[in-house]
PDB file of N, CA and C in Angstrom:
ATOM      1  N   UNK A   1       4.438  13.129  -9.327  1.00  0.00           N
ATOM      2  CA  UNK A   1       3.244  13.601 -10.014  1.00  0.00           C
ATOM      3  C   UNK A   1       3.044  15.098  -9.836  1.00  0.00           C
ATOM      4  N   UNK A   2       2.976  15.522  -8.502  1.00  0.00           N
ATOM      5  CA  UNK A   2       3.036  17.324  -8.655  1.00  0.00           C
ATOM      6  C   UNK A   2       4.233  17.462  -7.203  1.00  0.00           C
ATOM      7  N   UNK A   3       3.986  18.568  -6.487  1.00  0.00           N
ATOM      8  CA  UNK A   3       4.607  18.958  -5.394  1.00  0.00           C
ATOM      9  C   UNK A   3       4.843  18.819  -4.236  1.00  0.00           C
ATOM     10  N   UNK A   4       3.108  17.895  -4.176  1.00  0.00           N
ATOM     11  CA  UNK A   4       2.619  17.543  -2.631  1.00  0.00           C
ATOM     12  C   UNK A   4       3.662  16.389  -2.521  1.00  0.00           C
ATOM     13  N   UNK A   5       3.659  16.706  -1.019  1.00  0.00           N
ATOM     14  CA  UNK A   5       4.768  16.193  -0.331  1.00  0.00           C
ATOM     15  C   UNK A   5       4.433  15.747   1.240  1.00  0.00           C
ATOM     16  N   UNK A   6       5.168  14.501   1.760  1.00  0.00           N
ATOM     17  CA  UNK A   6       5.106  14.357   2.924  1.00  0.00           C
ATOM     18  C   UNK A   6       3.455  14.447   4.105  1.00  0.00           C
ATOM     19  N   UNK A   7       2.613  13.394   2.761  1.00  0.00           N
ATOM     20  CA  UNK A   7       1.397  13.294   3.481  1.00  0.00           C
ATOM     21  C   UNK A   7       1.363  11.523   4.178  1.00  0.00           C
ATOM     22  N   UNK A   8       0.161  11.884   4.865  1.00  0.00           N
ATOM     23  CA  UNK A   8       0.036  10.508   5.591  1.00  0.00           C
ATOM     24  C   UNK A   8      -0.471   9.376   4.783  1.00  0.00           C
ATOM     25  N   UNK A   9      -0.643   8.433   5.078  1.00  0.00           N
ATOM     26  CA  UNK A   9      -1.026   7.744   4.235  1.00  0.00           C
ATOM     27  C   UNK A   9      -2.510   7.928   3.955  1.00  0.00           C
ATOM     28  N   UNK A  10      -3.344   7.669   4.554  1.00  0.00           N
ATOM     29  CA  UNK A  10      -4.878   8.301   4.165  1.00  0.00           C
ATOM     30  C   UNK A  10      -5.128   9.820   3.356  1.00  0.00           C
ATOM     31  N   UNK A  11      -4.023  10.507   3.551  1.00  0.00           N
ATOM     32  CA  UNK A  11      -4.221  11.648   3.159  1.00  0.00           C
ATOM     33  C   UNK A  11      -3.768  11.548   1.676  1.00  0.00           C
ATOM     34  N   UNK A  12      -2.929  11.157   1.212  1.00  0.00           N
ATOM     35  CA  UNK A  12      -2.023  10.545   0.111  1.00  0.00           C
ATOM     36  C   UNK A  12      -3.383   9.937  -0.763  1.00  0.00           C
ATOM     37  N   UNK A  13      -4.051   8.898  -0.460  1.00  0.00           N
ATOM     38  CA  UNK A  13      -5.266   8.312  -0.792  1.00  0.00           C
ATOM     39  C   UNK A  13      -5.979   9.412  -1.381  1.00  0.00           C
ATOM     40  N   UNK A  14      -6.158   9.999  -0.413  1.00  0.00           N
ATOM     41  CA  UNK A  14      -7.480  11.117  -0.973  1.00  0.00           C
ATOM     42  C   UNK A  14      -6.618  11.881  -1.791  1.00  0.00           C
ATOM     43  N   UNK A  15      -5.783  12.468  -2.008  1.00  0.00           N
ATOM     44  CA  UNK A  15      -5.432  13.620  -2.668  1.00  0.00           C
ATOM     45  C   UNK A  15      -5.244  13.191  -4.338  1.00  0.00           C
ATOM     46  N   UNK A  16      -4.507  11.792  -4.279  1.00  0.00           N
ATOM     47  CA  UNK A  16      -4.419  11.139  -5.880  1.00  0.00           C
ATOM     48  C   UNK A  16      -5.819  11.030  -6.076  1.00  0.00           C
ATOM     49  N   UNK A  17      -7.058  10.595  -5.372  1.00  0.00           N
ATOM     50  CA  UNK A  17      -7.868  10.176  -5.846  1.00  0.00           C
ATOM     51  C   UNK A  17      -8.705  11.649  -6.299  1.00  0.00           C
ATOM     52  N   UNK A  18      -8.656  12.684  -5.403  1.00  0.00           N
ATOM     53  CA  UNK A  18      -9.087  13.891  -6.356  1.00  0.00           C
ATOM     54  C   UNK A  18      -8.577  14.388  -7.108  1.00  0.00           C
ATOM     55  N   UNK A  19      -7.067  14.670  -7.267  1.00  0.00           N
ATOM     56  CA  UNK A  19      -6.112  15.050  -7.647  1.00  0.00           C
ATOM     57  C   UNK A  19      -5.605  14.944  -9.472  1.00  0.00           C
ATOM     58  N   UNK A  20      -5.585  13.113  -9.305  1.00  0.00           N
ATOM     59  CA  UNK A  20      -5.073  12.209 -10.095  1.00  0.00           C
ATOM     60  C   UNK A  20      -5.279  11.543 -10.752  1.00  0.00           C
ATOM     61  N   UNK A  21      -7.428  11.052 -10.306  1.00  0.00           N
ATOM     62  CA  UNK A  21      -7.486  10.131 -10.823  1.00  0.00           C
ATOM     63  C   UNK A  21      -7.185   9.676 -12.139  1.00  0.00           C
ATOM     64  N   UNK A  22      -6.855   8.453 -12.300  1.00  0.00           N
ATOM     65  CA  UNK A  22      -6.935   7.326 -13.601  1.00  0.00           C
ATOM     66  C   UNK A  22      -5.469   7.937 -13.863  1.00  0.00           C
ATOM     67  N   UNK A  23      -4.742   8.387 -13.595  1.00  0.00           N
ATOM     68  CA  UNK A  23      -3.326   8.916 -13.474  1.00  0.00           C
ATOM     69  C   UNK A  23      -2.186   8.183 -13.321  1.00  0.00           C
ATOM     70  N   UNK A  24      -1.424   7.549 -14.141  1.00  0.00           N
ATOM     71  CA  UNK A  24       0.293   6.792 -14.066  1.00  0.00           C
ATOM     72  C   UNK A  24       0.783   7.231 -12.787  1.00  0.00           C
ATOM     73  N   UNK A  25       1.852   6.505 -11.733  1.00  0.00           N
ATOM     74  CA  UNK A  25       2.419   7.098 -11.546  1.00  0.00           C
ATOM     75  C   UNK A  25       3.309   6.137 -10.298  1.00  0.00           C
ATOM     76  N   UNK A  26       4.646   6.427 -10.172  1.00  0.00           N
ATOM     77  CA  UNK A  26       5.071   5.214  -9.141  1.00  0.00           C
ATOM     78  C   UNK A  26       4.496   5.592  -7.743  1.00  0.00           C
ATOM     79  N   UNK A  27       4.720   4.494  -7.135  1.00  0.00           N
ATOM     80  CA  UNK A  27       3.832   4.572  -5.906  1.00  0.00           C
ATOM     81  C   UNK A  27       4.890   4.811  -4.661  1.00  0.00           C
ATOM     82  N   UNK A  28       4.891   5.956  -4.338  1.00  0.00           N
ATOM     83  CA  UNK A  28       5.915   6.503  -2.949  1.00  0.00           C
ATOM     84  C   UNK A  28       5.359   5.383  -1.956  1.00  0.00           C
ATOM     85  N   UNK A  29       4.646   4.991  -1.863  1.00  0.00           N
ATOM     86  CA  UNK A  29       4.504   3.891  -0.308  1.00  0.00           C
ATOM     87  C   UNK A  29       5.083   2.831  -0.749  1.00  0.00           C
ATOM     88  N   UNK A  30       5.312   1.786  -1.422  1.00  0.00           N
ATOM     89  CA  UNK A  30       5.665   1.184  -2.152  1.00  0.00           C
ATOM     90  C   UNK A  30       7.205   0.969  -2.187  1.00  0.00           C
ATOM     91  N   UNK A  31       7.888   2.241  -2.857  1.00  0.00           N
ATOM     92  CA  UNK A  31       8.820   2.618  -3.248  1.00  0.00           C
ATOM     93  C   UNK A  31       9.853   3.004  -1.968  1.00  0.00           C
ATOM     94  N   UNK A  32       9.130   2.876  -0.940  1.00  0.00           N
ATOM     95  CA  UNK A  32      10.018   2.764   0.630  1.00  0.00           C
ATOM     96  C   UNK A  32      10.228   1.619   1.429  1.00  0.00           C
ATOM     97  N   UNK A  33       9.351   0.682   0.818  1.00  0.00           N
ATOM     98  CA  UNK A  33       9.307  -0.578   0.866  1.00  0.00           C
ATOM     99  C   UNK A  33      10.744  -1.214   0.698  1.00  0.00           C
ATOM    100  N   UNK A  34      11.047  -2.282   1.255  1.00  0.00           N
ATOM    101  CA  UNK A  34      12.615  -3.250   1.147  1.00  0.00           C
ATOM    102  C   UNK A  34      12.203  -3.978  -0.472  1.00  0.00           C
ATOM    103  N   UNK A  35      10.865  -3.782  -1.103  1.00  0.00           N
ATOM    104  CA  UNK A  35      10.826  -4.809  -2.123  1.00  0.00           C
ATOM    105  C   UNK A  35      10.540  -3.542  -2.932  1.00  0.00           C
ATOM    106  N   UNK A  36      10.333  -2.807  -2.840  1.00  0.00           N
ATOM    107  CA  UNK A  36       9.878  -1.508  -3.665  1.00  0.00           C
ATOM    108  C   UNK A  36      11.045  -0.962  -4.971  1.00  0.00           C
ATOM    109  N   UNK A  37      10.588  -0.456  -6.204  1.00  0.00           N
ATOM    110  CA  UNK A  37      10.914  -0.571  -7.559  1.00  0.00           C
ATOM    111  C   UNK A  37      10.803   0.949  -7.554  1.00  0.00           C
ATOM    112  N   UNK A  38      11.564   1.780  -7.469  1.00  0.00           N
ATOM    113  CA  UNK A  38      11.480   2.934  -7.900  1.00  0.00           C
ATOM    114  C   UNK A  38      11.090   3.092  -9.306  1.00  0.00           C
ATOM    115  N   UNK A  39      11.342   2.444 -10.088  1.00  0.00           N
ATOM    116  CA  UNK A  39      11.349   2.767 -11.958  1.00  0.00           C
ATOM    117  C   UNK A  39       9.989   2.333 -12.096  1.00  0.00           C
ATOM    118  N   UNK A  40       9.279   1.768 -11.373  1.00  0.00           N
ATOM    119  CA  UNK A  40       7.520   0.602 -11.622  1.00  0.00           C
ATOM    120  C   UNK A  40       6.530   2.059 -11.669  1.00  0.00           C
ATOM    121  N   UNK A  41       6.153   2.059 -12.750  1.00  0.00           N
ATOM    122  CA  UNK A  41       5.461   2.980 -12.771  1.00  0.00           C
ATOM    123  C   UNK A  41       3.972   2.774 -12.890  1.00  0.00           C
ATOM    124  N   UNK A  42       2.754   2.513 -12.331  1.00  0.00           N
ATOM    125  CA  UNK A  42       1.234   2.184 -11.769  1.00  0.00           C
ATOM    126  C   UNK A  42       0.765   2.432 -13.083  1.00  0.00           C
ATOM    127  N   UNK A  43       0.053   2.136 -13.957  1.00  0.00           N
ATOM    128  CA  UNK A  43      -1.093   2.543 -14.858  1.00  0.00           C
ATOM    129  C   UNK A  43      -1.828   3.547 -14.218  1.00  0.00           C
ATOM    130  N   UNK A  44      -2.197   2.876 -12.974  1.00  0.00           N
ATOM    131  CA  UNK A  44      -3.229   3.785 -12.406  1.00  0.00           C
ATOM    132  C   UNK A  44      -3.248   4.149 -10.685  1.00  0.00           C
ATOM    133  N   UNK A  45      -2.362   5.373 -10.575  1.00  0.00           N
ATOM    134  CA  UNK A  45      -1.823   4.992  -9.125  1.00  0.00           C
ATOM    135  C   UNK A  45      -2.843   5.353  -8.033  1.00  0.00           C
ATOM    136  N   UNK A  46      -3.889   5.846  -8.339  1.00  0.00           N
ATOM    137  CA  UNK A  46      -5.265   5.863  -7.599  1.00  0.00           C
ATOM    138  C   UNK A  46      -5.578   4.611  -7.504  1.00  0.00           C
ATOM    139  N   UNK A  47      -6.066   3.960  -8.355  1.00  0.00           N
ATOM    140  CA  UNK A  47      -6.774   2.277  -7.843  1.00  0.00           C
ATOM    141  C   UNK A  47      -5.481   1.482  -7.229  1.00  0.00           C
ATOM    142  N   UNK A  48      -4.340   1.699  -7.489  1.00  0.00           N
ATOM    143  CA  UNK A  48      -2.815   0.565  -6.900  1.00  0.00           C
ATOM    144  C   UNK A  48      -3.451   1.143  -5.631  1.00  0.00           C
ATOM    145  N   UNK A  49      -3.190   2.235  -5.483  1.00  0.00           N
ATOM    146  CA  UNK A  49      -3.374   3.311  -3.833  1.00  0.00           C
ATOM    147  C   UNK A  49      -4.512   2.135  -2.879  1.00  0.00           C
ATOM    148  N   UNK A  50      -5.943   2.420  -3.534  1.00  0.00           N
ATOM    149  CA  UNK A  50      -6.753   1.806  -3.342  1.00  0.00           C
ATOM    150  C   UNK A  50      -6.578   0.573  -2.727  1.00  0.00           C
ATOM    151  N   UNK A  51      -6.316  -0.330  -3.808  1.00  0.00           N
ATOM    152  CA  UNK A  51      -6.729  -1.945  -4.408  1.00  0.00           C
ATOM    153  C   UNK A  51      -5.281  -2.442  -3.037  1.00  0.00           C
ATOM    154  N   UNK A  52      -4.134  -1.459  -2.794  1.00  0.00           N
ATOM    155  CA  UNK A  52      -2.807  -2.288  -2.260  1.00  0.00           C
ATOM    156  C   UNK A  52      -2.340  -1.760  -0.764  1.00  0.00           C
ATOM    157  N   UNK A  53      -3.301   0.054  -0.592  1.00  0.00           N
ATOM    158  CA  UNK A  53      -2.895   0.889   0.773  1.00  0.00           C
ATOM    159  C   UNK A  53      -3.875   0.840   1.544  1.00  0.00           C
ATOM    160  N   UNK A  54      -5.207   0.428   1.289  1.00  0.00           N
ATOM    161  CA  UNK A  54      -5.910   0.621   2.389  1.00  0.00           C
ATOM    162  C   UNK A  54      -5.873   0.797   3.682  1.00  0.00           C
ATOM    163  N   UNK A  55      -4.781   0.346   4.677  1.00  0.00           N
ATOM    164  CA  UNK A  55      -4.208  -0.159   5.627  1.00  0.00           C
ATOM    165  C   UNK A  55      -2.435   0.182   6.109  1.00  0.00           C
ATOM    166  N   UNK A  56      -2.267   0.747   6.901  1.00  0.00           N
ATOM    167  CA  UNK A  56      -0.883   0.717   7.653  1.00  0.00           C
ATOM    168  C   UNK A  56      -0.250  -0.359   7.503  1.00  0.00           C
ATOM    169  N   UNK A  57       0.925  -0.290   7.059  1.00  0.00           N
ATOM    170  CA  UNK A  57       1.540  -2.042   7.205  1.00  0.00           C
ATOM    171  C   UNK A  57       1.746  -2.268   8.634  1.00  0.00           C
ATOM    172  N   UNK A  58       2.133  -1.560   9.546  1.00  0.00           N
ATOM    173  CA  UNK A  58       2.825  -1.573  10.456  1.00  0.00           C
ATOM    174  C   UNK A  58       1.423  -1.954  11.645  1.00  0.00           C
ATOM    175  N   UNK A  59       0.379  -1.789  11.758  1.00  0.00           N
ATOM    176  CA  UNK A  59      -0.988  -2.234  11.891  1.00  0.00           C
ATOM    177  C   UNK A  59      -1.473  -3.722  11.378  1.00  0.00           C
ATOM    178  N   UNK A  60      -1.086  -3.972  10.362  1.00  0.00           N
ATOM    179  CA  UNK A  60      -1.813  -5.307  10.038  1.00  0.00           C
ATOM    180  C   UNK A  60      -0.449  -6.415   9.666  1.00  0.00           C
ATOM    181  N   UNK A  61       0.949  -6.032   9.561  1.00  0.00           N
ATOM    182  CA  UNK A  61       1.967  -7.183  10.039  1.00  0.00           C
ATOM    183  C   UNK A  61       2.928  -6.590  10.894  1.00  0.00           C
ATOM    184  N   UNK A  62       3.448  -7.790  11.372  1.00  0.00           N
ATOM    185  CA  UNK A  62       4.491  -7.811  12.182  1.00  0.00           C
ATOM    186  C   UNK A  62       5.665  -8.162  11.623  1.00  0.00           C
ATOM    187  N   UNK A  63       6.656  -6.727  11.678  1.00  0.00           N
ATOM    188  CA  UNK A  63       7.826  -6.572  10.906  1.00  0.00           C
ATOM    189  C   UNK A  63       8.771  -7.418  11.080  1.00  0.00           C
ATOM    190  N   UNK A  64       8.782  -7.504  12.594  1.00  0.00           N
ATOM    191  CA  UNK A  64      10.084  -8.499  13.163  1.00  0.00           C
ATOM    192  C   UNK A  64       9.490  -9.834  12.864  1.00  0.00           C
ATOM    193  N   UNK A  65       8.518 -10.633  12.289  1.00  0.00           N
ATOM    194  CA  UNK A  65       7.884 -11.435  12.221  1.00  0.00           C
ATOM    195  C   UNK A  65       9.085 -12.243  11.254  1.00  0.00           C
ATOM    196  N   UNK A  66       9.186 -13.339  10.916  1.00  0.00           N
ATOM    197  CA  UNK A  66       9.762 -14.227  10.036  1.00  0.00           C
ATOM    198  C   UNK A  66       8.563 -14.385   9.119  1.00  0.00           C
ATOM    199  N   UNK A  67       9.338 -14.485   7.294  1.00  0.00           N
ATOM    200  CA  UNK A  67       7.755 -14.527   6.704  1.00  0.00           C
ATOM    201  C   UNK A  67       6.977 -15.658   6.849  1.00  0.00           C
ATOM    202  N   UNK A  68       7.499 -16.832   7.178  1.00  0.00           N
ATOM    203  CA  UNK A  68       6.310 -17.952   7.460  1.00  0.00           C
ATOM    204  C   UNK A  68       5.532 -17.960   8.261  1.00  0.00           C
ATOM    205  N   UNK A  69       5.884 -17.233   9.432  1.00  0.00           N
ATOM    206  CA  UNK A  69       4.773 -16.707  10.608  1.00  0.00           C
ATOM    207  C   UNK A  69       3.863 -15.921   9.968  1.00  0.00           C
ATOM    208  N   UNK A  70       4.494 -15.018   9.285  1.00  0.00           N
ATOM    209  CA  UNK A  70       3.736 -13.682   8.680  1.00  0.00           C
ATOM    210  C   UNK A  70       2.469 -14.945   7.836  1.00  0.00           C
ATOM    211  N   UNK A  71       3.068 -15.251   7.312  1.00  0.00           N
ATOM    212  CA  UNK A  71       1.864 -16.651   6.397  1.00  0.00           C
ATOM    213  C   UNK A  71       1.101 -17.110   6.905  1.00  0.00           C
ATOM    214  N   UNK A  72       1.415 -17.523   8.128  1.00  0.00           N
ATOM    215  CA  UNK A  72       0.374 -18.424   8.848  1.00  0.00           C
ATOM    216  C   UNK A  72      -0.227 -17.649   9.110  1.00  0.00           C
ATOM    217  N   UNK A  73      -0.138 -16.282  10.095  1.00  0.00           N
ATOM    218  CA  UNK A  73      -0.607 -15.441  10.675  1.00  0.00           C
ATOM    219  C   UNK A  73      -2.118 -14.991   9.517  1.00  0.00           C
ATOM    220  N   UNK A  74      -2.000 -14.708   8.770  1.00  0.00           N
ATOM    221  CA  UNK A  74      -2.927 -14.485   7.360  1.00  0.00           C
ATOM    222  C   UNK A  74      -3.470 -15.242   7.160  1.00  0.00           C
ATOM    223  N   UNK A  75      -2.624 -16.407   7.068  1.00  0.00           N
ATOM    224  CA  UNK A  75      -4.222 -17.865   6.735  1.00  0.00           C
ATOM    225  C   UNK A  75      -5.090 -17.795   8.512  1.00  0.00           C
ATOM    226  N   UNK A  76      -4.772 -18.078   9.270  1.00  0.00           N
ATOM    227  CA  UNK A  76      -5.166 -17.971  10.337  1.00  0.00           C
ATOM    228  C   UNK A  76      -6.556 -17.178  10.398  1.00  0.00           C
ATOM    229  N   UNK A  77      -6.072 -15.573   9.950  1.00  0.00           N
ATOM    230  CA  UNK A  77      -6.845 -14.211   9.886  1.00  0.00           C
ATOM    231  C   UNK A  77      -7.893 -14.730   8.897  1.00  0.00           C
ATOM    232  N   UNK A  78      -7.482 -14.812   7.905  1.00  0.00           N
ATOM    233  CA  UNK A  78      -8.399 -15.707   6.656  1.00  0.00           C
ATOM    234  C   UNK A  78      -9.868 -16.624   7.012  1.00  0.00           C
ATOM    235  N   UNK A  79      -8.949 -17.456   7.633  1.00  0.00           N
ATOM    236  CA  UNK A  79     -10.125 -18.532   8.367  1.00  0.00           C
ATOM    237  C   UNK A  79     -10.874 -18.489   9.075  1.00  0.00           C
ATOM    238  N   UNK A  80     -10.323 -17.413  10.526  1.00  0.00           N
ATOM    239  CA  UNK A  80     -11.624 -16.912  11.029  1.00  0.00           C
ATOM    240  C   UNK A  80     -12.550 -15.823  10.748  1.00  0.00           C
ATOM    241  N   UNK A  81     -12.052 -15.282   9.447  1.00  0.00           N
ATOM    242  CA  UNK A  81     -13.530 -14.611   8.593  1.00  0.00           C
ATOM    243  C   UNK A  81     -14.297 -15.150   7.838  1.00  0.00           C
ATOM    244  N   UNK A  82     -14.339 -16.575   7.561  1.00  0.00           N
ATOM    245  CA  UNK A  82     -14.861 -17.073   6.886  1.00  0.00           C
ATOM    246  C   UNK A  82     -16.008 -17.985   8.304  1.00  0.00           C
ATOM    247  N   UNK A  83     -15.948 -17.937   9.193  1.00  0.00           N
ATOM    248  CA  UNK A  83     -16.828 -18.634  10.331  1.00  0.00           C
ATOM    249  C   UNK A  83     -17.905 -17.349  10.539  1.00  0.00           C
TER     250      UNK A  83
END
């Protein structure tokens, strides 16, 4: 999208969202990802940012995790916000 380069993730947030808003554009966090689509290009890469980064992955899963743990682990999380 422009030049900026090599921000954090919160910082990344804010800058599309002043920057960019309502703005196309593929999503560099995403796109480093093992499932990540370089060519996927966002309608709107402020709200994807939003609606999909809020959060560190590396903070809210566990990488070495197997994904069915990772599953449970979430329903688990799930359930006790709902008590």
């Amino acid at each position: 999208m422009c030049g900026e380069s090599n921000l954090e993730r919160q910082a990344l947030l804010k800058h599309v969202a002043s920057k960019h808003p309502g703005k196309p554009g593929v999503c560099p966090i995403c796109v480093v990802q093992s499932y990540g689509d370089p060519n996927y290009v966002s309608k709107n890469l402020s709200s994807h940012l939003n609606l999909r980064h809020q959060f560190d992955l590396d903070t809210v899963i566990d990488n070495e995790a197997q994904d069915d743990a990772q599953l449970m682990e979430a329903i688990r999380r799930s359930l006790k916000d709902l008590k």
